[in-house]
PDB file of N, CA and C in Angstrom:
ATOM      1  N   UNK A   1      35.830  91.034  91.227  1.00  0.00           N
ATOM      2  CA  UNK A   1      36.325  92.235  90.606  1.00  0.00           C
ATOM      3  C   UNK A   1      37.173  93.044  91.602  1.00  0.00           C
ATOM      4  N   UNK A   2      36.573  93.075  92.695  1.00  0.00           N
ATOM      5  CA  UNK A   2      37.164  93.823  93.769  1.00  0.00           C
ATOM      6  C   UNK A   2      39.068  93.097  94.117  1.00  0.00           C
ATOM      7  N   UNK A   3      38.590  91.795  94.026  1.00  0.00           N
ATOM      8  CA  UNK A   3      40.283  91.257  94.276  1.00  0.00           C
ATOM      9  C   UNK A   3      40.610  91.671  93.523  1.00  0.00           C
ATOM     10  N   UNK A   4      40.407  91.464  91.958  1.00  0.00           N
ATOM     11  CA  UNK A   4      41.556  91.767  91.115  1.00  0.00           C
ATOM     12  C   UNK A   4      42.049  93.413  91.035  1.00  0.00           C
ATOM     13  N   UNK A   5      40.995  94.370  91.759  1.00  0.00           N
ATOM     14  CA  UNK A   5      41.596  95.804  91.721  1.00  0.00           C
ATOM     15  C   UNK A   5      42.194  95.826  92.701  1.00  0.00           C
ATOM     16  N   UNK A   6      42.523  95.376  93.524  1.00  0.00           N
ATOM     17  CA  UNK A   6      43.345  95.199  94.840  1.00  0.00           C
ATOM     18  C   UNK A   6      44.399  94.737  94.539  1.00  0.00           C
ATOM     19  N   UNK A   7      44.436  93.354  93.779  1.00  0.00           N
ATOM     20  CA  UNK A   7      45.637  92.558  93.883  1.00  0.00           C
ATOM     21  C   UNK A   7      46.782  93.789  92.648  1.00  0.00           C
ATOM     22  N   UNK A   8      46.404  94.320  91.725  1.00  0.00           N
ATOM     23  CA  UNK A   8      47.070  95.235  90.691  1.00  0.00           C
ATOM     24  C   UNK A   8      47.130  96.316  91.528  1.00  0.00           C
ATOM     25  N   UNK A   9      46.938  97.137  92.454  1.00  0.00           N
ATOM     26  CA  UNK A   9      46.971  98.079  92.927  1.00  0.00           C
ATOM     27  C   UNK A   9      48.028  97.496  94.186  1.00  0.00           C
ATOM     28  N   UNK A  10      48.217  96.703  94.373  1.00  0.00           N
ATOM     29  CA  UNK A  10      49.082  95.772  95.565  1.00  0.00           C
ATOM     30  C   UNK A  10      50.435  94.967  94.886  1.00  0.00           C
ATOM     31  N   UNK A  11      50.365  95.056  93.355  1.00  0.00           N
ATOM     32  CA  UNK A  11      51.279  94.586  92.646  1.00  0.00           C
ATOM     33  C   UNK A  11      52.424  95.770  91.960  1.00  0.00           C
ATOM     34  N   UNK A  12      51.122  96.837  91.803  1.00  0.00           N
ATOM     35  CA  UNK A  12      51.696  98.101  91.343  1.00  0.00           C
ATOM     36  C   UNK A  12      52.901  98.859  92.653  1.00  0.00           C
ATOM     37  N   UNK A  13      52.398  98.506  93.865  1.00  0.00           N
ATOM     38  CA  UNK A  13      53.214  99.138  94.941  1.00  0.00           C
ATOM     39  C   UNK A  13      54.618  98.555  94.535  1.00  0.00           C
ATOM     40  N   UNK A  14      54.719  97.436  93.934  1.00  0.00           N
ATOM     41  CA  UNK A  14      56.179  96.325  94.295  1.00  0.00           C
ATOM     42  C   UNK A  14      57.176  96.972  93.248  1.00  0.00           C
ATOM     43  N   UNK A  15      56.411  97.669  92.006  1.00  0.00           N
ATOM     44  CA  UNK A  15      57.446  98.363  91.202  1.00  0.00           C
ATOM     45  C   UNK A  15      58.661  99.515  91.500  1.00  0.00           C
ATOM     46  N   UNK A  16      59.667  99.198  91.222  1.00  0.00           N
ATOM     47  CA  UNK A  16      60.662 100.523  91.669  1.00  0.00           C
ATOM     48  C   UNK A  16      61.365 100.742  90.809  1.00  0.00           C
ATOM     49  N   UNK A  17      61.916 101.583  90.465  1.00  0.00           N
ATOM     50  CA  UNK A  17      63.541 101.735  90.022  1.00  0.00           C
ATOM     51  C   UNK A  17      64.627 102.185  90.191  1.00  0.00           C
ATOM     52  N   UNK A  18      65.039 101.681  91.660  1.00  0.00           N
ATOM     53  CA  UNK A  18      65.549 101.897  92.450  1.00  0.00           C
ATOM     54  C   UNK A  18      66.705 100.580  91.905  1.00  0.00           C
ATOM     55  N   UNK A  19      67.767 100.106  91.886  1.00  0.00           N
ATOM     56  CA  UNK A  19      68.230  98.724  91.770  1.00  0.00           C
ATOM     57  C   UNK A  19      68.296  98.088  92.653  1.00  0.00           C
ATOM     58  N   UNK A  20      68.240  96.674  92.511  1.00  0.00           N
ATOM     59  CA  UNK A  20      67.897  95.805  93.424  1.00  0.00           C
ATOM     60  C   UNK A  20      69.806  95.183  94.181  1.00  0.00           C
ATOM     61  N   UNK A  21      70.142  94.655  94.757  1.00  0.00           N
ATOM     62  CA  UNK A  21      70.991  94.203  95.369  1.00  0.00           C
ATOM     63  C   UNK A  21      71.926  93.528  94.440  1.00  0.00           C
ATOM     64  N   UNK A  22      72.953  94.325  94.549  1.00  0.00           N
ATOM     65  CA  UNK A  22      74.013  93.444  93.909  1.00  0.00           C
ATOM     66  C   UNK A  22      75.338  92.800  94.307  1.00  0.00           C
ATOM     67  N   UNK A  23      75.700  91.704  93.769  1.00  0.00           N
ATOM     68  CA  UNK A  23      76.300  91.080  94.607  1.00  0.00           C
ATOM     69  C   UNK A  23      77.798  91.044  93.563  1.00  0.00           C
ATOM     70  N   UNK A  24      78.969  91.849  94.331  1.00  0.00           N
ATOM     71  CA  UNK A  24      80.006  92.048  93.444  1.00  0.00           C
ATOM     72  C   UNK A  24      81.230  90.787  94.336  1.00  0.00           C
ATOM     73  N   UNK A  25      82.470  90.347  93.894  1.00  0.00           N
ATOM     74  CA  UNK A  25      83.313  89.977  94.328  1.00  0.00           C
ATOM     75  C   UNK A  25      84.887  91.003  94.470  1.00  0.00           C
ATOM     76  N   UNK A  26      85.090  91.233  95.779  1.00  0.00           N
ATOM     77  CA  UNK A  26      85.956  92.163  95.603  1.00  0.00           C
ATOM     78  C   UNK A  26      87.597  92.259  96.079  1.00  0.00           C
ATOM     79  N   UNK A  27      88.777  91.921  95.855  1.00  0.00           N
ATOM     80  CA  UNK A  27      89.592  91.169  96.594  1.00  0.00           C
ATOM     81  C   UNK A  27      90.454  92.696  97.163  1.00  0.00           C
ATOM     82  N   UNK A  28      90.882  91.970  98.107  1.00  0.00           N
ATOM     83  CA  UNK A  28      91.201  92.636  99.178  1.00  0.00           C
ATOM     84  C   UNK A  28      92.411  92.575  99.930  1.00  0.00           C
ATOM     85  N   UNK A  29      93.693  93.031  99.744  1.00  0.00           N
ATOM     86  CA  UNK A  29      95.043  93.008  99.951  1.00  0.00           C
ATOM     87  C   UNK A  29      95.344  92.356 101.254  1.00  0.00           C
ATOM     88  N   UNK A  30      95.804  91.066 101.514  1.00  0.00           N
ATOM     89  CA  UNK A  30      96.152  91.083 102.855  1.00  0.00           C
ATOM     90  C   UNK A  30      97.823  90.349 103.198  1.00  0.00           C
ATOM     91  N   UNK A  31      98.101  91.177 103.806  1.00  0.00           N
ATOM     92  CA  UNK A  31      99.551  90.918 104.430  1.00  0.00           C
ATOM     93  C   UNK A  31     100.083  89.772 104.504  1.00  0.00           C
ATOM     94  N   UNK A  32     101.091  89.215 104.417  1.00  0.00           N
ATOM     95  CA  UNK A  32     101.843  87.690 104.438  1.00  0.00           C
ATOM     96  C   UNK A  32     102.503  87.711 104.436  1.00  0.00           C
ATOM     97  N   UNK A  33     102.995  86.850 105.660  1.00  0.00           N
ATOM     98  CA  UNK A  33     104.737  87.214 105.950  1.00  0.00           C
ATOM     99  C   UNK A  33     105.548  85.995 105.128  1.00  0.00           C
ATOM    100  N   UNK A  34     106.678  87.023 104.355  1.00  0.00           N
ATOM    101  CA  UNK A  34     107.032  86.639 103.423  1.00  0.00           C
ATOM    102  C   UNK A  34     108.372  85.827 104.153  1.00  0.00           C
ATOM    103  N   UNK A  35     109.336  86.414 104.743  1.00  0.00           N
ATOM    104  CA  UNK A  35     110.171  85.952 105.688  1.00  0.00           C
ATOM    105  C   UNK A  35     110.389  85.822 107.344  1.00  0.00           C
ATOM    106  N   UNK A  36     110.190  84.997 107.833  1.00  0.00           N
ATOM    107  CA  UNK A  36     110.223  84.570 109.193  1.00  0.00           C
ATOM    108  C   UNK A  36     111.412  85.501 110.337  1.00  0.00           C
ATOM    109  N   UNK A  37     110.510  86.483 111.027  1.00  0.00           N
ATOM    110  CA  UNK A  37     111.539  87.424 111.649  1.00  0.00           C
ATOM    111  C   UNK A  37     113.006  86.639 112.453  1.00  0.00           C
ATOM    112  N   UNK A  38     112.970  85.571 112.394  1.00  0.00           N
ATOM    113  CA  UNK A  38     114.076  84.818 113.340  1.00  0.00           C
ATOM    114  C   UNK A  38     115.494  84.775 111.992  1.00  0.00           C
ATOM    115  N   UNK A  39     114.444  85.168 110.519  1.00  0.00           N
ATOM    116  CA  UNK A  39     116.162  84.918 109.690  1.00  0.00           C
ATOM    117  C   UNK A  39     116.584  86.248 108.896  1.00  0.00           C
ATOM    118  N   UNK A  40     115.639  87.402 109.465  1.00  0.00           N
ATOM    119  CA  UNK A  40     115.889  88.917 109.194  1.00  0.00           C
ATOM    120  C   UNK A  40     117.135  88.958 109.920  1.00  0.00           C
ATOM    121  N   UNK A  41     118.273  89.282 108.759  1.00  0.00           N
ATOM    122  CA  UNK A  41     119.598  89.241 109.442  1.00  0.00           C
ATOM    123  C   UNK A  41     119.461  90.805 110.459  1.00  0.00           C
ATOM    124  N   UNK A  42     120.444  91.035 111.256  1.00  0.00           N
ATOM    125  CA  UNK A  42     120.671  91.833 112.759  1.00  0.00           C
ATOM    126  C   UNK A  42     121.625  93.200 112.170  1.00  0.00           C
ATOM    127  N   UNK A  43     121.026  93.942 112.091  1.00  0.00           N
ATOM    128  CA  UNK A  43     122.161  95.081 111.847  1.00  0.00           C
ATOM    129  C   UNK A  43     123.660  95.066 112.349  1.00  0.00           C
ATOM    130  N   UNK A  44     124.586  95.525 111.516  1.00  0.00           N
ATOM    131  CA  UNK A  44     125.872  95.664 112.216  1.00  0.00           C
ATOM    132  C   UNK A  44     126.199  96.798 113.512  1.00  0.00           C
ATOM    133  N   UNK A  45     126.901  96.302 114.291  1.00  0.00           N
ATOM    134  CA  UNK A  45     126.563  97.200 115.331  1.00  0.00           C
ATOM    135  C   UNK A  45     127.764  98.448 114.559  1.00  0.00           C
ATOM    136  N   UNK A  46     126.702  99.738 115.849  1.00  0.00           N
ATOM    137  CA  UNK A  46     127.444 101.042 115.544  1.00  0.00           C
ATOM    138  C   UNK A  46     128.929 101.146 115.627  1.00  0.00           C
ATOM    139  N   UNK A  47     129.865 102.045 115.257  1.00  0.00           N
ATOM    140  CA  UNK A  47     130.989 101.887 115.321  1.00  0.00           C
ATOM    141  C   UNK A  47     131.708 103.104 115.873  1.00  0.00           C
ATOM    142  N   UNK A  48     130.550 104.177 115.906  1.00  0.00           N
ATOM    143  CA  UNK A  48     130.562 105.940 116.524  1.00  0.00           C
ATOM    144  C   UNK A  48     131.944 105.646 117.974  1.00  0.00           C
ATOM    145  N   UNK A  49     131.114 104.783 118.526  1.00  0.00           N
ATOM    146  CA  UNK A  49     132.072 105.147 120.031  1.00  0.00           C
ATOM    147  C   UNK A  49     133.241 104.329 120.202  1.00  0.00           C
ATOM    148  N   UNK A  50     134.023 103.941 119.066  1.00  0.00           N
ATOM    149  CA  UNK A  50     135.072 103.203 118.818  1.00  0.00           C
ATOM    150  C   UNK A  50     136.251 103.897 118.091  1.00  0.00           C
ATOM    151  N   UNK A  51     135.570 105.280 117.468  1.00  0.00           N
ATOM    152  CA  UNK A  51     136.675 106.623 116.547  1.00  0.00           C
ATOM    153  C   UNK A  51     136.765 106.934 117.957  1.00  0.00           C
ATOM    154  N   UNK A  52     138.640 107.337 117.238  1.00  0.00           N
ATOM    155  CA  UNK A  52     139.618 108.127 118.105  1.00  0.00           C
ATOM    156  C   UNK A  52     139.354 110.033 117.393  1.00  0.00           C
ATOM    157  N   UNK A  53     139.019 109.614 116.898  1.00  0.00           N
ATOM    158  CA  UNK A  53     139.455 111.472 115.691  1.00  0.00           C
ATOM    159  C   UNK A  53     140.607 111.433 115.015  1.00  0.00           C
ATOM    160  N   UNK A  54     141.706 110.332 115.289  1.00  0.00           N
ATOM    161  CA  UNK A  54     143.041 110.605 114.577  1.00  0.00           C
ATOM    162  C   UNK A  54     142.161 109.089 113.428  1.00  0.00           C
ATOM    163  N   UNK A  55     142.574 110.270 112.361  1.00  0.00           N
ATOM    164  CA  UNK A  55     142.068 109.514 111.061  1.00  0.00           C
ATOM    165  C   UNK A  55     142.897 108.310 110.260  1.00  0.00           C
ATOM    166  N   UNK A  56     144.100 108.680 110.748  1.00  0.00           N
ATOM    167  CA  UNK A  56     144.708 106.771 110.529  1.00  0.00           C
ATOM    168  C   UNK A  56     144.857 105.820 111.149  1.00  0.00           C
ATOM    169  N   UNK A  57     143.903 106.100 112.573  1.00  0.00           N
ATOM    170  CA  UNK A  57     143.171 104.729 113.851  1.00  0.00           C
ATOM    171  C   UNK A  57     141.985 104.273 113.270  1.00  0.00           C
ATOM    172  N   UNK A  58     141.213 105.584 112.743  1.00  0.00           N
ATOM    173  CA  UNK A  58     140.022 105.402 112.600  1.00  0.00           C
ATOM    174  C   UNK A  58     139.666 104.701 111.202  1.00  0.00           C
ATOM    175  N   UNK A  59     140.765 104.859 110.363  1.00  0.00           N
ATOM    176  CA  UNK A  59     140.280 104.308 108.671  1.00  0.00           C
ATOM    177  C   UNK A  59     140.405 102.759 109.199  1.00  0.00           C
ATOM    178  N   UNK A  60     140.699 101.820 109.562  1.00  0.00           N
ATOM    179  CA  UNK A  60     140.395 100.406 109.438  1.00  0.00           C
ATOM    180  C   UNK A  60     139.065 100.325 110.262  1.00  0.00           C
ATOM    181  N   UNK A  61     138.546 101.095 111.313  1.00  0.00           N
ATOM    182  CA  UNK A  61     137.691 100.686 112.131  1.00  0.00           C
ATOM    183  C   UNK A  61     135.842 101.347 110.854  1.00  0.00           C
ATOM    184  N   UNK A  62     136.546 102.100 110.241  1.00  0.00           N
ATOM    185  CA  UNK A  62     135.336 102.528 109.626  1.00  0.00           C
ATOM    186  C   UNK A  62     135.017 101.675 107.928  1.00  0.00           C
ATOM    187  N   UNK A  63     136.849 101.323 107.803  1.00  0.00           N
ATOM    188  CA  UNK A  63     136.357 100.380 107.038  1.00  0.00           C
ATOM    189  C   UNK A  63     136.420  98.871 106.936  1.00  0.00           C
ATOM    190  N   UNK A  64     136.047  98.451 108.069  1.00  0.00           N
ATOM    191  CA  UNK A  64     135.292  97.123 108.604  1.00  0.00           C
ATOM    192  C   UNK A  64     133.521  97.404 108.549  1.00  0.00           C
ATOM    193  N   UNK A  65     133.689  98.486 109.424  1.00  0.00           N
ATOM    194  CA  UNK A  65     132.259  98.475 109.440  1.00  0.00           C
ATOM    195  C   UNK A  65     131.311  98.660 107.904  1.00  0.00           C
ATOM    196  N   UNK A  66     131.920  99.374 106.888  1.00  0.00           N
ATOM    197  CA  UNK A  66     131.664  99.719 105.569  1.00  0.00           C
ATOM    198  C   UNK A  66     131.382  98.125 104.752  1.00  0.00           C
ATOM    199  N   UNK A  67     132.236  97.468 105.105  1.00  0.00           N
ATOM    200  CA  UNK A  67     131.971  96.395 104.598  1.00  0.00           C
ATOM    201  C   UNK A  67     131.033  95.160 105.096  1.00  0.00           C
ATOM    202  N   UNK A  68     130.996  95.376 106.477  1.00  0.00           N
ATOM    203  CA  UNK A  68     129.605  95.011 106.754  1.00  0.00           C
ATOM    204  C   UNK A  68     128.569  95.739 106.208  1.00  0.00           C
ATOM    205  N   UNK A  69     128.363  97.012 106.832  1.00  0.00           N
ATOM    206  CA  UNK A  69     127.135  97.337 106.737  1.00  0.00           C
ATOM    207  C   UNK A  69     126.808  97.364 104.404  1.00  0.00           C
ATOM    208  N   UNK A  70     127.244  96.870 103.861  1.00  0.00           N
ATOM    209  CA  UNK A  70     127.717  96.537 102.627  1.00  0.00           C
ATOM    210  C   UNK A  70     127.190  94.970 102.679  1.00  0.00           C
ATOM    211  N   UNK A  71     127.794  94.182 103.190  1.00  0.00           N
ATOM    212  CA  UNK A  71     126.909  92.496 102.927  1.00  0.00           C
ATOM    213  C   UNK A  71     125.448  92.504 103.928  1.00  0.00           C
ATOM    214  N   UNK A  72     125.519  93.446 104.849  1.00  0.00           N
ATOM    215  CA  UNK A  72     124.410  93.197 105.293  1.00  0.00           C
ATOM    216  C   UNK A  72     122.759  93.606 104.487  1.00  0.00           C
ATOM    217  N   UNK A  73     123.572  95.005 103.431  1.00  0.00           N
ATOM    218  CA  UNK A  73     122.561  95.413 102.736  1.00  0.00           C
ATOM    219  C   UNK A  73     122.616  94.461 101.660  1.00  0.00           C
ATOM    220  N   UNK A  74     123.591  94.211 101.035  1.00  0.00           N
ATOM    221  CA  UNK A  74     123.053  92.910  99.999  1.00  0.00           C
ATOM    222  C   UNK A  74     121.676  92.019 100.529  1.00  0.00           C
ATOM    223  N   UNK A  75     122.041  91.552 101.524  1.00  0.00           N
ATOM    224  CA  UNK A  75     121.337  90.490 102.609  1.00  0.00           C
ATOM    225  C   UNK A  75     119.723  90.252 102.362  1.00  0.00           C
ATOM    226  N   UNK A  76     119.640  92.056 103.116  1.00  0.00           N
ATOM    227  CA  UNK A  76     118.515  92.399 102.995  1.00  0.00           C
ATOM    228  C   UNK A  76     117.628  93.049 101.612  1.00  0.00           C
ATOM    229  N   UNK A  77     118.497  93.266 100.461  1.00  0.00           N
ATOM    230  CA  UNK A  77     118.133  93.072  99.657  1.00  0.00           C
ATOM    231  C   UNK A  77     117.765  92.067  98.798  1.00  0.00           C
ATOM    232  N   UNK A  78     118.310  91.001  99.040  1.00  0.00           N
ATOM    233  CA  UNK A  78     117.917  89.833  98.718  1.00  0.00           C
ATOM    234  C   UNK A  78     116.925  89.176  99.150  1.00  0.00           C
ATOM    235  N   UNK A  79     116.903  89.301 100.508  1.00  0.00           N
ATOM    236  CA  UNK A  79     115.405  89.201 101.103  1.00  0.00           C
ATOM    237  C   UNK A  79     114.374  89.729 100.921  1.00  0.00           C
ATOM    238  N   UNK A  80     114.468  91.432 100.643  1.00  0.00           N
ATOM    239  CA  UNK A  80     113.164  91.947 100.052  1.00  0.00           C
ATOM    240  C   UNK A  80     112.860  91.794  98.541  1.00  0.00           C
ATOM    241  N   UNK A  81     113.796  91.103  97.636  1.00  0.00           N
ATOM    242  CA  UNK A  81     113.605  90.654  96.608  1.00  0.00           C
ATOM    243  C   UNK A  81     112.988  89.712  96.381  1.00  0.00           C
ATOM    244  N   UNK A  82     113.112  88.643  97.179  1.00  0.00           N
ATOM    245  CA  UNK A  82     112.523  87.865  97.339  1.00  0.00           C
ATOM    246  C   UNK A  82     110.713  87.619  97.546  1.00  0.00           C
ATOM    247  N   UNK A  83     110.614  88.826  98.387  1.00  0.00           N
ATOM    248  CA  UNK A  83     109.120  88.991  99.244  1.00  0.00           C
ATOM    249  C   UNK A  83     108.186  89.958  98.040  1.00  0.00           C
ATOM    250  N   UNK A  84     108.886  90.663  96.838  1.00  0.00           N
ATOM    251  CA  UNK A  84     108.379  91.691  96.182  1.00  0.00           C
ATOM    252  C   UNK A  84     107.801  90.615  95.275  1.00  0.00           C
ATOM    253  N   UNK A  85     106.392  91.418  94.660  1.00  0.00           N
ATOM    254  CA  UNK A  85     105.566  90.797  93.988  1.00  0.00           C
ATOM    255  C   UNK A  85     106.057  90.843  92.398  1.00  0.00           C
ATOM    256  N   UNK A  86     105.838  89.510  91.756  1.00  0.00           N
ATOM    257  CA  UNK A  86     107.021  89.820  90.040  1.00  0.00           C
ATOM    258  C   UNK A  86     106.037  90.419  89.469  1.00  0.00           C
ATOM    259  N   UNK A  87     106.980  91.661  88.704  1.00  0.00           N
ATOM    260  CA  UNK A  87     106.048  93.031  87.733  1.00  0.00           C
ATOM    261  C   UNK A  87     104.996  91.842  86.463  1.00  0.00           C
TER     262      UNK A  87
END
């Protein structure tokens, strides 16, 4: 008699309602390089210390550079198009 008031009084401790452990799956963003830094095209270089101030030296030199810095942004838009996740 004595076990069995023990063993229910020792069974009764184990009750809770507290929840027990749960086990969720949770994903988790991680970085990946989408393009290899060796084919990230190179900015066009500056063109600042190449103006005279006389503005009909300076219109071909600014628009060279316009048209680079113009395919280079295509470039890189194409590249980050590439790397963006499809909606």
């Amino acid at each position: 008699m004595r076990i069995a008031i023990i063993a229910a009084l020792a069974l009764a401790g184990c009750q809770t309602t507290q929840p027990g452990i749960v086990v969720k799956e949770v994903r988790v963003p991680v970085p990946v390089e989408c393009l290899p830094a060796e084919q990230i095209p190179a900015e066009p270089p500056l063109v600042a210390d190449d103006l005279t101030g006389n503005a009909a030296a300076d219109l071909p030199i600014v628009a060279a550079s316009a048209i680079l810095l113009r395919s280079w942004g295509q470039t890189m838009h194409g590249a980050l198009t590439a790397c963006a996740p499809s909606p």
